[in-house]
Structure formats: C-alpha cells, structure tokens
C-alpha atoms as a PDB file:
ATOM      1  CA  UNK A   1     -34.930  12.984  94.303  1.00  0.00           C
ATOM      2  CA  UNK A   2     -32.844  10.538  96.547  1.00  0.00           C
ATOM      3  CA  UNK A   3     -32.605  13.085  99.011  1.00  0.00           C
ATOM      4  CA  UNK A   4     -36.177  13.898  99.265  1.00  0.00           C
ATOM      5  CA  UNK A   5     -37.017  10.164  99.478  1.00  0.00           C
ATOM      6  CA  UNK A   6     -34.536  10.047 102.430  1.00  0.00           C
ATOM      7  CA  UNK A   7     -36.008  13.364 104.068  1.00  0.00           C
ATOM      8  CA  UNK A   8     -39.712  11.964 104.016  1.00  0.00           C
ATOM      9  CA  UNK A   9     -38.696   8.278 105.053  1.00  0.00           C
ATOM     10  CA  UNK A  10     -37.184   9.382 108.389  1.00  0.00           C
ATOM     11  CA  UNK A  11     -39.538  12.521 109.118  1.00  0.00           C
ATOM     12  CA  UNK A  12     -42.069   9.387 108.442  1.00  0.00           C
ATOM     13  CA  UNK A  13     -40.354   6.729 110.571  1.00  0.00           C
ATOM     14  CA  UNK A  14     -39.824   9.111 113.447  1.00  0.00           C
ATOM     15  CA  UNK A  15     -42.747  10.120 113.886  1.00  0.00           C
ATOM     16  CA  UNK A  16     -44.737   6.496 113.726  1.00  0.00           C
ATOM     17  CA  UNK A  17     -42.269   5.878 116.549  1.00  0.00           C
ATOM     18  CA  UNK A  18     -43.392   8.649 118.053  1.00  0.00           C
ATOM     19  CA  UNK A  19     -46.969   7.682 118.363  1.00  0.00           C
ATOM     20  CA  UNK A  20     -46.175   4.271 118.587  1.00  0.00           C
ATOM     21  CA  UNK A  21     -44.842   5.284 122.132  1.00  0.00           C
ATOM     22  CA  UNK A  22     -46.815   8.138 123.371  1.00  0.00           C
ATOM     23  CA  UNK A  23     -49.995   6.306 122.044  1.00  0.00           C
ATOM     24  CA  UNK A  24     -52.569   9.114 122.508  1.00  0.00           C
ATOM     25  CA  UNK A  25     -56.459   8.325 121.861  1.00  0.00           C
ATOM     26  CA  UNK A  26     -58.288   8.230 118.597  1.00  0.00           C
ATOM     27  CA  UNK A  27     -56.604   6.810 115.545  1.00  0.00           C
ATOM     28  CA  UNK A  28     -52.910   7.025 116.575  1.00  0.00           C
ATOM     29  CA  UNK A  29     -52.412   3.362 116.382  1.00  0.00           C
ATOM     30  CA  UNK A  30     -53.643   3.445 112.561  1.00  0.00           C
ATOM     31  CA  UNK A  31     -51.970   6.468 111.974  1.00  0.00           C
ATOM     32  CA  UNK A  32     -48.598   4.954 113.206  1.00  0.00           C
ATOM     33  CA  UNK A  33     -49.262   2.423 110.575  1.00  0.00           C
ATOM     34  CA  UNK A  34     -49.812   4.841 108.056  1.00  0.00           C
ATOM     35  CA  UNK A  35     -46.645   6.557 108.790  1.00  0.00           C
ATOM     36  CA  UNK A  36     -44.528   3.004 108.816  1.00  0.00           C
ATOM     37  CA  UNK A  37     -45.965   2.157 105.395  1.00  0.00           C
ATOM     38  CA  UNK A  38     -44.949   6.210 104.447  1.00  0.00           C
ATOM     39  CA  UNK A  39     -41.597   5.674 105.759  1.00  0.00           C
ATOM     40  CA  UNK A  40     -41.230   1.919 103.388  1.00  0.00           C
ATOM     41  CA  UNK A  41     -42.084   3.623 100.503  1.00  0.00           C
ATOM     42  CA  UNK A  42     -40.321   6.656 100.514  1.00  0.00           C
ATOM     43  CA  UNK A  43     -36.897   4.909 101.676  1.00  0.00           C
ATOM     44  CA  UNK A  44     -34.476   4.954  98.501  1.00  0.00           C
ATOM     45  CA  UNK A  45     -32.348   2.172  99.321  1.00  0.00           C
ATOM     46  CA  UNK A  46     -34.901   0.005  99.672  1.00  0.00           C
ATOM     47  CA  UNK A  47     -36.658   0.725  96.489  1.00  0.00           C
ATOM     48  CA  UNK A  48     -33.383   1.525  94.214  1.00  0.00           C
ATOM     49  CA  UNK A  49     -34.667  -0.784  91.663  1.00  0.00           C
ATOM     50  CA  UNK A  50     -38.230  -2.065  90.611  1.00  0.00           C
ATOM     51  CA  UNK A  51     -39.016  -5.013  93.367  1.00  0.00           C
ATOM     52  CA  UNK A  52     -42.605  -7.025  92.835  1.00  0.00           C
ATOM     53  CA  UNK A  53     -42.952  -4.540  90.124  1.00  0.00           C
ATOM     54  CA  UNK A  54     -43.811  -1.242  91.692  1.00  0.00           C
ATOM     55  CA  UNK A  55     -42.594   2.158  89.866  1.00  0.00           C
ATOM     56  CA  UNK A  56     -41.405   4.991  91.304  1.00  0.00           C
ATOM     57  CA  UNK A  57     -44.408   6.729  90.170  1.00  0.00           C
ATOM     58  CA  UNK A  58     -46.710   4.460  91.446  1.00  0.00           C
ATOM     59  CA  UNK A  59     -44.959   4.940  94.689  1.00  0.00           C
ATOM     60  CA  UNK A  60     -45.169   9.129  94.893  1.00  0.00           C
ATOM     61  CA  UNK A  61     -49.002   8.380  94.170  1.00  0.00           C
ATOM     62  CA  UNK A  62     -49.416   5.907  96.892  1.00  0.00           C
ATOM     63  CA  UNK A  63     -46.927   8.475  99.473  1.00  0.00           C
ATOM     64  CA  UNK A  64     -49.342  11.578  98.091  1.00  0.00           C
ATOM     65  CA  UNK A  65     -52.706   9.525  98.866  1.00  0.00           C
ATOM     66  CA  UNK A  66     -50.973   8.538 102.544  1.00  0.00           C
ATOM     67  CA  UNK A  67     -49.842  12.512 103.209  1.00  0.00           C
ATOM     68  CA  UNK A  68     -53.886  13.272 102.081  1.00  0.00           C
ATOM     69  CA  UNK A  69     -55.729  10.985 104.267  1.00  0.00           C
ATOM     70  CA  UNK A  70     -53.751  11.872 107.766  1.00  0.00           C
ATOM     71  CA  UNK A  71     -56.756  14.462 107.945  1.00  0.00           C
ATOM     72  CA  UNK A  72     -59.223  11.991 108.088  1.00  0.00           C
ATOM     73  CA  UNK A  73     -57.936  10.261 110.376  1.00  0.00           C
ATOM     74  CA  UNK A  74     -57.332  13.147 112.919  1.00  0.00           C
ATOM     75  CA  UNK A  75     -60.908  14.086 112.251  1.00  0.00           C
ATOM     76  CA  UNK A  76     -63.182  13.499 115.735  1.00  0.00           C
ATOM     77  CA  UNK A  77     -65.721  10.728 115.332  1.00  0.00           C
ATOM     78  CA  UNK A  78     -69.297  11.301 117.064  1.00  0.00           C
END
C-alpha cells in the first residue's frame, strides 16, 4: 500500500508542476491545485500516522473523489 501511496504522490506532484509551468488555458491553474492536494494526501511519510485525525480511508475517498472530478474540470465551458 506504501508503494502505491508513493507511486500516486509523485505521478501527482509532477504533474501539478507540470502545469504549474506550462500554464495552458482553461482550468490548469485549479487543476494544479487539485493535483498538489492529490500529491499531500497520497504521500506515506507524511501521513504514517493519524495527524488532525484523518484515516487512511478517509484519505483513498478524498484521492478517489480528486482522480473523478479532473473530468470536469477539463470539460470546455460555453
């Protein structure tokens, strides 16, 4: 599980750097965001134990919802 967390927080923190320096149009910058706060949660030794009382379930919820909603923010507005 450790190595998945570590897979997905630097695929995550990559690319937020990524678009944090290409900075295309449309929702990049939020995106980017999305990505950093990906990249926090998935990091294991960060969150090896429980700090301000968030479980590692409650954590693989929040990284599903994140992986989810990059569609609708890629979707064109107008």
């Amino acid at each position: 599980m450790a190595l998945l967390g570590w897979i997905v927080s630097f695929i995550a923190l990559f690319g937020a750097l990524a678009l944090r320096q290409d900075m295309p149009t449309g929702g990049s910058a939020m995106l980017s965001g999305m990505l950093f706060l990906l990249a926090l949660l998935s990091c294991p030794m960060i969150w090896r134990e429980k700090p301000l009382g968030i479980s590692r379930g409650q954590r693989i919820i929040v990284t599903l919802i994140l992986f989810l909603s990059v569609p609708l923010v890629l979707l064109p507005t107008g």
